[in-house]
N, C-alpha and C. Protein backbone atom coordinates (compact mmCIF):
# COMPACT_ATOMS: atom_id res chain seq x y z
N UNK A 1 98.77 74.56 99.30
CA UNK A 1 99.03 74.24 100.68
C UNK A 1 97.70 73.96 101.35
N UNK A 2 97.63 72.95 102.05
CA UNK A 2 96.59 72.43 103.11
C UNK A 2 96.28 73.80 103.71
N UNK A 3 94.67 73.63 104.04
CA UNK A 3 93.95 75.28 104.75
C UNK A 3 94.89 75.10 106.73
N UNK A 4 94.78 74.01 106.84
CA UNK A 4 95.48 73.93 108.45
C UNK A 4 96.87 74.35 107.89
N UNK A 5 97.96 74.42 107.13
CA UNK A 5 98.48 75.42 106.98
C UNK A 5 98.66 77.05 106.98
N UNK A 6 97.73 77.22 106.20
CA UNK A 6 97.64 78.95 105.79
C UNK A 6 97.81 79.93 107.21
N UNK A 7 97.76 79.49 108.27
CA UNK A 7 97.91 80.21 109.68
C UNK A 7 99.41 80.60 110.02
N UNK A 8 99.75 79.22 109.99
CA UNK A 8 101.41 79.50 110.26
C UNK A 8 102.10 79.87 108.99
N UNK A 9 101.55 79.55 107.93
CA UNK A 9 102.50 80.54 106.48
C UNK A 9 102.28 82.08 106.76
N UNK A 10 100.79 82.42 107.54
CA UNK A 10 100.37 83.80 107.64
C UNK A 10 101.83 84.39 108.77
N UNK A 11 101.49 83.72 109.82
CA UNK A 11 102.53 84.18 110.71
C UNK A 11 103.92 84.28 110.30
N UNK A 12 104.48 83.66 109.26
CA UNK A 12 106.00 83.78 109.56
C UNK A 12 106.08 85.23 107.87
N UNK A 13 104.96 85.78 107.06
CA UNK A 13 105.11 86.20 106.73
C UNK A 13 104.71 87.63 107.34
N UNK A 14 104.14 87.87 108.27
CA UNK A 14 103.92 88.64 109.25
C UNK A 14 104.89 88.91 109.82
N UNK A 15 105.48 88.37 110.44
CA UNK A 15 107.02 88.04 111.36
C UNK A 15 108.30 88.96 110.76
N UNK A 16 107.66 88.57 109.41
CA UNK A 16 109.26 89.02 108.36
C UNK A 16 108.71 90.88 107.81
N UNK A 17 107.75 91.22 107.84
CA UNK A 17 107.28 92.20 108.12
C UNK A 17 106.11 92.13 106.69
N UNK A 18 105.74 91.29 106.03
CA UNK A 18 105.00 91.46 104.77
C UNK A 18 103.90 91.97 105.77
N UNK A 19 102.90 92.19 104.33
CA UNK A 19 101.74 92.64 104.35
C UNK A 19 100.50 91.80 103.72
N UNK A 20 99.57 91.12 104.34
CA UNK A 20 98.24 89.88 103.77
C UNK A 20 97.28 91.24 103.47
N UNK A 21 97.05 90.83 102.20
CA UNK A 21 95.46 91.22 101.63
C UNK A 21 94.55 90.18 101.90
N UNK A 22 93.23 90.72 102.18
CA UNK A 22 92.26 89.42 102.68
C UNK A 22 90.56 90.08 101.55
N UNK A 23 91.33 91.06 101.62
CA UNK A 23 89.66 91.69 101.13
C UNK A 23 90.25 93.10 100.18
N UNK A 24 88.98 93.35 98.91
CA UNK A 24 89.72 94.06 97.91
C UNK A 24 88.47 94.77 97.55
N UNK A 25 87.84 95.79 97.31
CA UNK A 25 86.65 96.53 96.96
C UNK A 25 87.53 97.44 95.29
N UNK A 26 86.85 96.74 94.63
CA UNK A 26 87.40 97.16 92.82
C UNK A 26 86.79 97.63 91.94
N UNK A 27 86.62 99.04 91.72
CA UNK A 27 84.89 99.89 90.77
C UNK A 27 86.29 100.13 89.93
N UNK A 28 85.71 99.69 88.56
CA UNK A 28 86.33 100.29 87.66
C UNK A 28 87.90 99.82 86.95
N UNK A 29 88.00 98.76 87.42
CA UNK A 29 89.76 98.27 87.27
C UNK A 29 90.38 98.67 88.56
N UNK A 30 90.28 99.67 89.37
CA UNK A 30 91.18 100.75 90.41
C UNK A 30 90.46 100.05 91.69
N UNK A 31 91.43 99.55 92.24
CA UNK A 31 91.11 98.95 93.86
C UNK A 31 90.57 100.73 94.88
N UNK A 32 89.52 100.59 95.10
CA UNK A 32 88.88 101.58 95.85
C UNK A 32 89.41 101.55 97.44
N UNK A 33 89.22 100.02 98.18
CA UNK A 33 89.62 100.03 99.55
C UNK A 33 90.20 98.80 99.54
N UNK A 34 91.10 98.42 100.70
CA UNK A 34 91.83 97.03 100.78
C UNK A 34 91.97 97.19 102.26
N UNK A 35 91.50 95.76 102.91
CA UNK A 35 91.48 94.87 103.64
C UNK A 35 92.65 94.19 103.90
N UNK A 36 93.98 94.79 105.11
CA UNK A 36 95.15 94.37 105.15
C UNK A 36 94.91 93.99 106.80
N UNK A 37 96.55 92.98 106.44
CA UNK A 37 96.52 92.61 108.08
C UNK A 37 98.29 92.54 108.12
N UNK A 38 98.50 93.35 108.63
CA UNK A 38 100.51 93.50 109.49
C UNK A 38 100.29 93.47 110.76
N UNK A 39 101.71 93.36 110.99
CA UNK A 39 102.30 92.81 112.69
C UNK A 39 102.59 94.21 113.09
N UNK A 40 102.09 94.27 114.38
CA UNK A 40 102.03 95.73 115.24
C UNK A 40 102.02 94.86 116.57
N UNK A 41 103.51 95.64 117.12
CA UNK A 41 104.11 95.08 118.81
C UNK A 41 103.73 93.45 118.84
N UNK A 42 103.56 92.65 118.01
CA UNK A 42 103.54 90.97 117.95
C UNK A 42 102.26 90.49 118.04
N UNK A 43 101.39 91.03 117.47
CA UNK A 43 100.30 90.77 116.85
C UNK A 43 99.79 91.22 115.83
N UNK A 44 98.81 90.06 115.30
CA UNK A 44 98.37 90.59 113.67
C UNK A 44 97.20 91.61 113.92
N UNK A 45 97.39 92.95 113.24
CA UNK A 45 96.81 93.86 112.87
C UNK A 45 95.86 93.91 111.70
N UNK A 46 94.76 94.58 111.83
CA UNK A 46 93.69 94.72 110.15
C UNK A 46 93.20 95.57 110.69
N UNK A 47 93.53 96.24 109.20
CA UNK A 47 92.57 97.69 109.04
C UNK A 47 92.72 97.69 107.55
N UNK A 48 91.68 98.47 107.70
CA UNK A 48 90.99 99.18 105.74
C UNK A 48 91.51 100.15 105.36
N UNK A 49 92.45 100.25 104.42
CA UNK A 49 93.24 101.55 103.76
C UNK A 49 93.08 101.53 102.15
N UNK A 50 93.40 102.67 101.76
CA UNK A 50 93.11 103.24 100.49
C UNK A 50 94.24 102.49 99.28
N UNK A 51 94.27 102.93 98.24
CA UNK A 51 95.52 102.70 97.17
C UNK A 51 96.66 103.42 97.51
N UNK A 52 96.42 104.78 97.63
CA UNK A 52 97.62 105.35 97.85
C UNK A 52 98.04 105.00 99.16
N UNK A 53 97.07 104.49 100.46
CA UNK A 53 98.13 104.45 101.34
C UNK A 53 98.99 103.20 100.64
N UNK A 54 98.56 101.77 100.38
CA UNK A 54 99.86 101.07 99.96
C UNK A 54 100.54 101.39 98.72
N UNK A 55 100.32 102.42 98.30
CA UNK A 55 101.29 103.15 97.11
C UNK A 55 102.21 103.13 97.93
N UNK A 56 102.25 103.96 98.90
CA UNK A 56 103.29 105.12 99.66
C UNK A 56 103.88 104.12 100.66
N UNK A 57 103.39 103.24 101.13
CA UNK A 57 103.59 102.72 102.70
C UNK A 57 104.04 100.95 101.47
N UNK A 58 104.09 100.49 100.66
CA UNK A 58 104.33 99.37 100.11
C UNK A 58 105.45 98.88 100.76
N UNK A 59 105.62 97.30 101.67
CA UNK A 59 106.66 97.23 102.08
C UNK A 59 107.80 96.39 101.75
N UNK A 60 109.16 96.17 101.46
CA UNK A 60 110.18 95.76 100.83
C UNK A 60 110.05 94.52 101.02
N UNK A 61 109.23 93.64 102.30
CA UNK A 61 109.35 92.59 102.69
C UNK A 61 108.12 91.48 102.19
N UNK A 62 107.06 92.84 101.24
CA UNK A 62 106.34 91.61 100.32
C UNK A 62 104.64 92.08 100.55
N UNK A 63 104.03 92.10 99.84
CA UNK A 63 102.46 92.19 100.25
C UNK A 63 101.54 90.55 99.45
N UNK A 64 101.27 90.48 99.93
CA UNK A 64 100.79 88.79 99.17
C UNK A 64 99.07 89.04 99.84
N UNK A 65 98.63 88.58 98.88
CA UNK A 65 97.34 87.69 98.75
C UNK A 65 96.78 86.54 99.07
N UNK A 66 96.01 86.57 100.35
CA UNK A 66 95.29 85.14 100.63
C UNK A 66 94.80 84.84 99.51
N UNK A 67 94.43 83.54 98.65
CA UNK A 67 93.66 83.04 98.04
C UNK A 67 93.57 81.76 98.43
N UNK A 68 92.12 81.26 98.61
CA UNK A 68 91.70 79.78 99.09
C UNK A 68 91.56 79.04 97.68
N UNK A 69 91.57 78.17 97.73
CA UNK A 69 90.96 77.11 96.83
C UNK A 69 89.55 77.08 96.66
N UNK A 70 88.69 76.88 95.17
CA UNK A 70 87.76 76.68 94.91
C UNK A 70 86.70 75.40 96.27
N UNK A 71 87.38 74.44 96.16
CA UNK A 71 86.75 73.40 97.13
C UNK A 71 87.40 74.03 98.88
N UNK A 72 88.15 74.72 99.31
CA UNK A 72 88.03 75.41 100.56
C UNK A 72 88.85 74.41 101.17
N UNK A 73 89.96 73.99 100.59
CA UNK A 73 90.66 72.71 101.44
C UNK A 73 91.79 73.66 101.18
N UNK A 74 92.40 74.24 100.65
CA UNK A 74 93.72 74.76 100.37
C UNK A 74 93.55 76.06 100.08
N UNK A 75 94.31 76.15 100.13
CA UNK A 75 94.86 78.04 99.30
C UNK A 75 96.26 78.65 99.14
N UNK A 76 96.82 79.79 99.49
CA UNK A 76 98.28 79.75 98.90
C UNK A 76 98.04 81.68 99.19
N UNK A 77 99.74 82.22 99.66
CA UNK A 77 99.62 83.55 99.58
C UNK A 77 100.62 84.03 98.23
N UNK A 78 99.51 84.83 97.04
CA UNK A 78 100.23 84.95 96.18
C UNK A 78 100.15 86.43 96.02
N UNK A 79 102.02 86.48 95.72
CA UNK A 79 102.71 87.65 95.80
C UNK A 79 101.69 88.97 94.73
N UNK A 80 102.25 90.44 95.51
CA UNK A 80 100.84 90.83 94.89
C UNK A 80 102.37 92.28 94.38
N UNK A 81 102.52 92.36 93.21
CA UNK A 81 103.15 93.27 92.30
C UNK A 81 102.88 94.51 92.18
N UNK A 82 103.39 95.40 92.67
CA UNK A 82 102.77 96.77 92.00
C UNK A 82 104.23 97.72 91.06
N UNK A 83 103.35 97.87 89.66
CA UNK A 83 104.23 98.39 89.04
C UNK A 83 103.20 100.33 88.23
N UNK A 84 104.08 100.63 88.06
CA UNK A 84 103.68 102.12 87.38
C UNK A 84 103.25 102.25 85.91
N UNK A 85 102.13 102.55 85.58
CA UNK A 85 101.58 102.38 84.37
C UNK A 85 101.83 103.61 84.04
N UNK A 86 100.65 104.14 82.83
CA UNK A 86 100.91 105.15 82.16
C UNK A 86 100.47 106.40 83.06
N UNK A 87 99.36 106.38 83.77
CA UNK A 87 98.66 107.05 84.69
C UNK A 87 98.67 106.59 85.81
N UNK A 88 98.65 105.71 86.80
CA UNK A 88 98.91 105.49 87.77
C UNK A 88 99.89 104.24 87.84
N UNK A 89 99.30 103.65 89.41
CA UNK A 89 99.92 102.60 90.08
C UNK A 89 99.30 101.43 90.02
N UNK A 90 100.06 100.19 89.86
CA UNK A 90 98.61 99.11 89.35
C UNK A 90 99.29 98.21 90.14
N UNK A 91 98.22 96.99 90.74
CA UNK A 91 98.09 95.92 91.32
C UNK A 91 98.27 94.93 90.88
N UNK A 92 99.20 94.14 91.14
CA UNK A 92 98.99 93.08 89.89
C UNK A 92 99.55 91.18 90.83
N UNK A 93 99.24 90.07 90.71
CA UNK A 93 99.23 89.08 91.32
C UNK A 93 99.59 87.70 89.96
N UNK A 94 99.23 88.28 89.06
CA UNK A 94 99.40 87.11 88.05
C UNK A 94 100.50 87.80 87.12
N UNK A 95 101.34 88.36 87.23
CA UNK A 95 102.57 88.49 86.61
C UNK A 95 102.43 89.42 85.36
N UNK A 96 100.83 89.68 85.08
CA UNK A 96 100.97 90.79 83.61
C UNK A 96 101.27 92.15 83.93
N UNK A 97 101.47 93.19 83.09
CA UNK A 97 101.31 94.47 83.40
C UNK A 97 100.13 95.32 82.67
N UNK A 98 98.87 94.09 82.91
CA UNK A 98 97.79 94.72 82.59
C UNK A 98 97.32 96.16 83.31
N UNK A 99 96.99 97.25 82.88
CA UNK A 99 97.07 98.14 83.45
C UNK A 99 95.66 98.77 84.59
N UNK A 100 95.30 97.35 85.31
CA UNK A 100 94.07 97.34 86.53
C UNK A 100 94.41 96.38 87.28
N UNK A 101 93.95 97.31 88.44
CA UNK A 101 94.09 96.23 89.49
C UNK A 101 93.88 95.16 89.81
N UNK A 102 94.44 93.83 90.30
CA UNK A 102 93.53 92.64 90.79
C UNK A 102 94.82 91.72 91.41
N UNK A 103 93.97 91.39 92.15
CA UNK A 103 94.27 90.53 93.70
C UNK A 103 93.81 89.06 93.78
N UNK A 104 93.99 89.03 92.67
CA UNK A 104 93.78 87.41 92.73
C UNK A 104 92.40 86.81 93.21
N UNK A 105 91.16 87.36 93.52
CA UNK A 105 89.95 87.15 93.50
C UNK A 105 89.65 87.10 95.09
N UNK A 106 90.10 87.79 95.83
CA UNK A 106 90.38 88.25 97.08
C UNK A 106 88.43 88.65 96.99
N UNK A 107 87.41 88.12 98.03
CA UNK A 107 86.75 88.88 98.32
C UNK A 107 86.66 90.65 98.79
N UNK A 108 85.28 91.43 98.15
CA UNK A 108 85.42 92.53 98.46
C UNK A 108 85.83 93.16 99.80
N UNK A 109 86.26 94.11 100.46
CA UNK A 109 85.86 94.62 101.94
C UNK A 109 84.67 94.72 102.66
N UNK A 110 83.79 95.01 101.45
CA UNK A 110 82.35 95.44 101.97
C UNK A 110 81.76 93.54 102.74
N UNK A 111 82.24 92.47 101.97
CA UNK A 111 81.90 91.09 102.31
C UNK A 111 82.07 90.80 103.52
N UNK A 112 83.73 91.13 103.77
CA UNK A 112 84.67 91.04 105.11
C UNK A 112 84.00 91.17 106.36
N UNK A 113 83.76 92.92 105.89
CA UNK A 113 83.12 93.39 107.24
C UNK A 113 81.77 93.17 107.68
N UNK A 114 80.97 92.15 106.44
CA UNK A 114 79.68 92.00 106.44
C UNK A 114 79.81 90.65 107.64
N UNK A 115 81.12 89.43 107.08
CA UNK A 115 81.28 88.41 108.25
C UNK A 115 81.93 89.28 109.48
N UNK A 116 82.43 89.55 109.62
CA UNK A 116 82.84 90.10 111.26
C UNK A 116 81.56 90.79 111.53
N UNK A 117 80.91 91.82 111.45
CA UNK A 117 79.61 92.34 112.15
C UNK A 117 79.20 91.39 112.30
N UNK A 118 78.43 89.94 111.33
CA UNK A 118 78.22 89.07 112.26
C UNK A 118 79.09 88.25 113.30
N UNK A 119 80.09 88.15 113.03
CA UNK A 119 80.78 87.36 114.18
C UNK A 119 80.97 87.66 115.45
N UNK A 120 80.49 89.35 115.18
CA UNK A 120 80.47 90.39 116.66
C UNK A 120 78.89 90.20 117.36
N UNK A 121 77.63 89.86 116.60
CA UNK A 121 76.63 89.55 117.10
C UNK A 121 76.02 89.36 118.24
N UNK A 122 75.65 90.10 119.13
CA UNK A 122 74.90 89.54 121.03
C UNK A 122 73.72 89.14 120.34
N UNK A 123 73.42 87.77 120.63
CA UNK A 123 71.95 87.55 120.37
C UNK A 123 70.74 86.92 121.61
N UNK A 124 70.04 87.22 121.17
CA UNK A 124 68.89 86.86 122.60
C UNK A 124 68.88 85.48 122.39
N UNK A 125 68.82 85.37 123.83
CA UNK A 125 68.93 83.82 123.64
C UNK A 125 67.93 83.27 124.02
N UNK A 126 66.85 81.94 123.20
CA UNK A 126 66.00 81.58 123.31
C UNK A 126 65.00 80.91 124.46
């Protein structure tokens, strides 16, 4: 899908109550923190939560994955799986039941919040 798309695909999966991953912090196979955004009173919400919170809180209506395109013209929200391994709970976006997490190549959290602090920036002006 065209990137001037991905806004309004965001919204109507928001709408329906899913959940967008945008950002994924991953030591070890095991997603450490995740970078979500849901609809709270009719606006999109983001905040940083753990595994177990979307263990526990996973919602019926879908959690999907931003992923852009290599050249930054397109991208696509792909559905993000969680099934029960031998020891835990695993993440999964490409259909295996490899037993580690992954999100489809979702930048880290630590990246995320590295662009918003700058986007929050007061700078002196010359």
């Amino acid at each position: 899908m065209k990137k001037s798309q991905l806004p309004e695909k965001a919204r109507e999966l928001l709408e329906q109550g899913a959940v967008i991953i945008t950002g994924a912090d991953i030591a070890g196979s095991v997603v450490e923190r995740i970078q979500v955004y849901f609809a709270d009173d009719g606006e999109a919400v983001m905040d940083v939560i753990s595994k177990d919170d979307l263990v526990q809180n996973f919602p019926d209506e879908g959690v999907y994955a931003l992923v852009t395109s290599p050249d930054g013209r397109g991208g696509e929200f792909r559905r993000v799986e969680m099934f029960e391994g031998d020891e835990d709970m695993y993440f999964r976006t490409d259909g295996t039941k490899n037993e580690c997490d992954e999100f489809a190549g979702v930048p880290t959290v630590s990246f995320m919040e590295t662009v918003e602090s700058i986007c929050s920036l007061k700078l002196k002006k010359a």
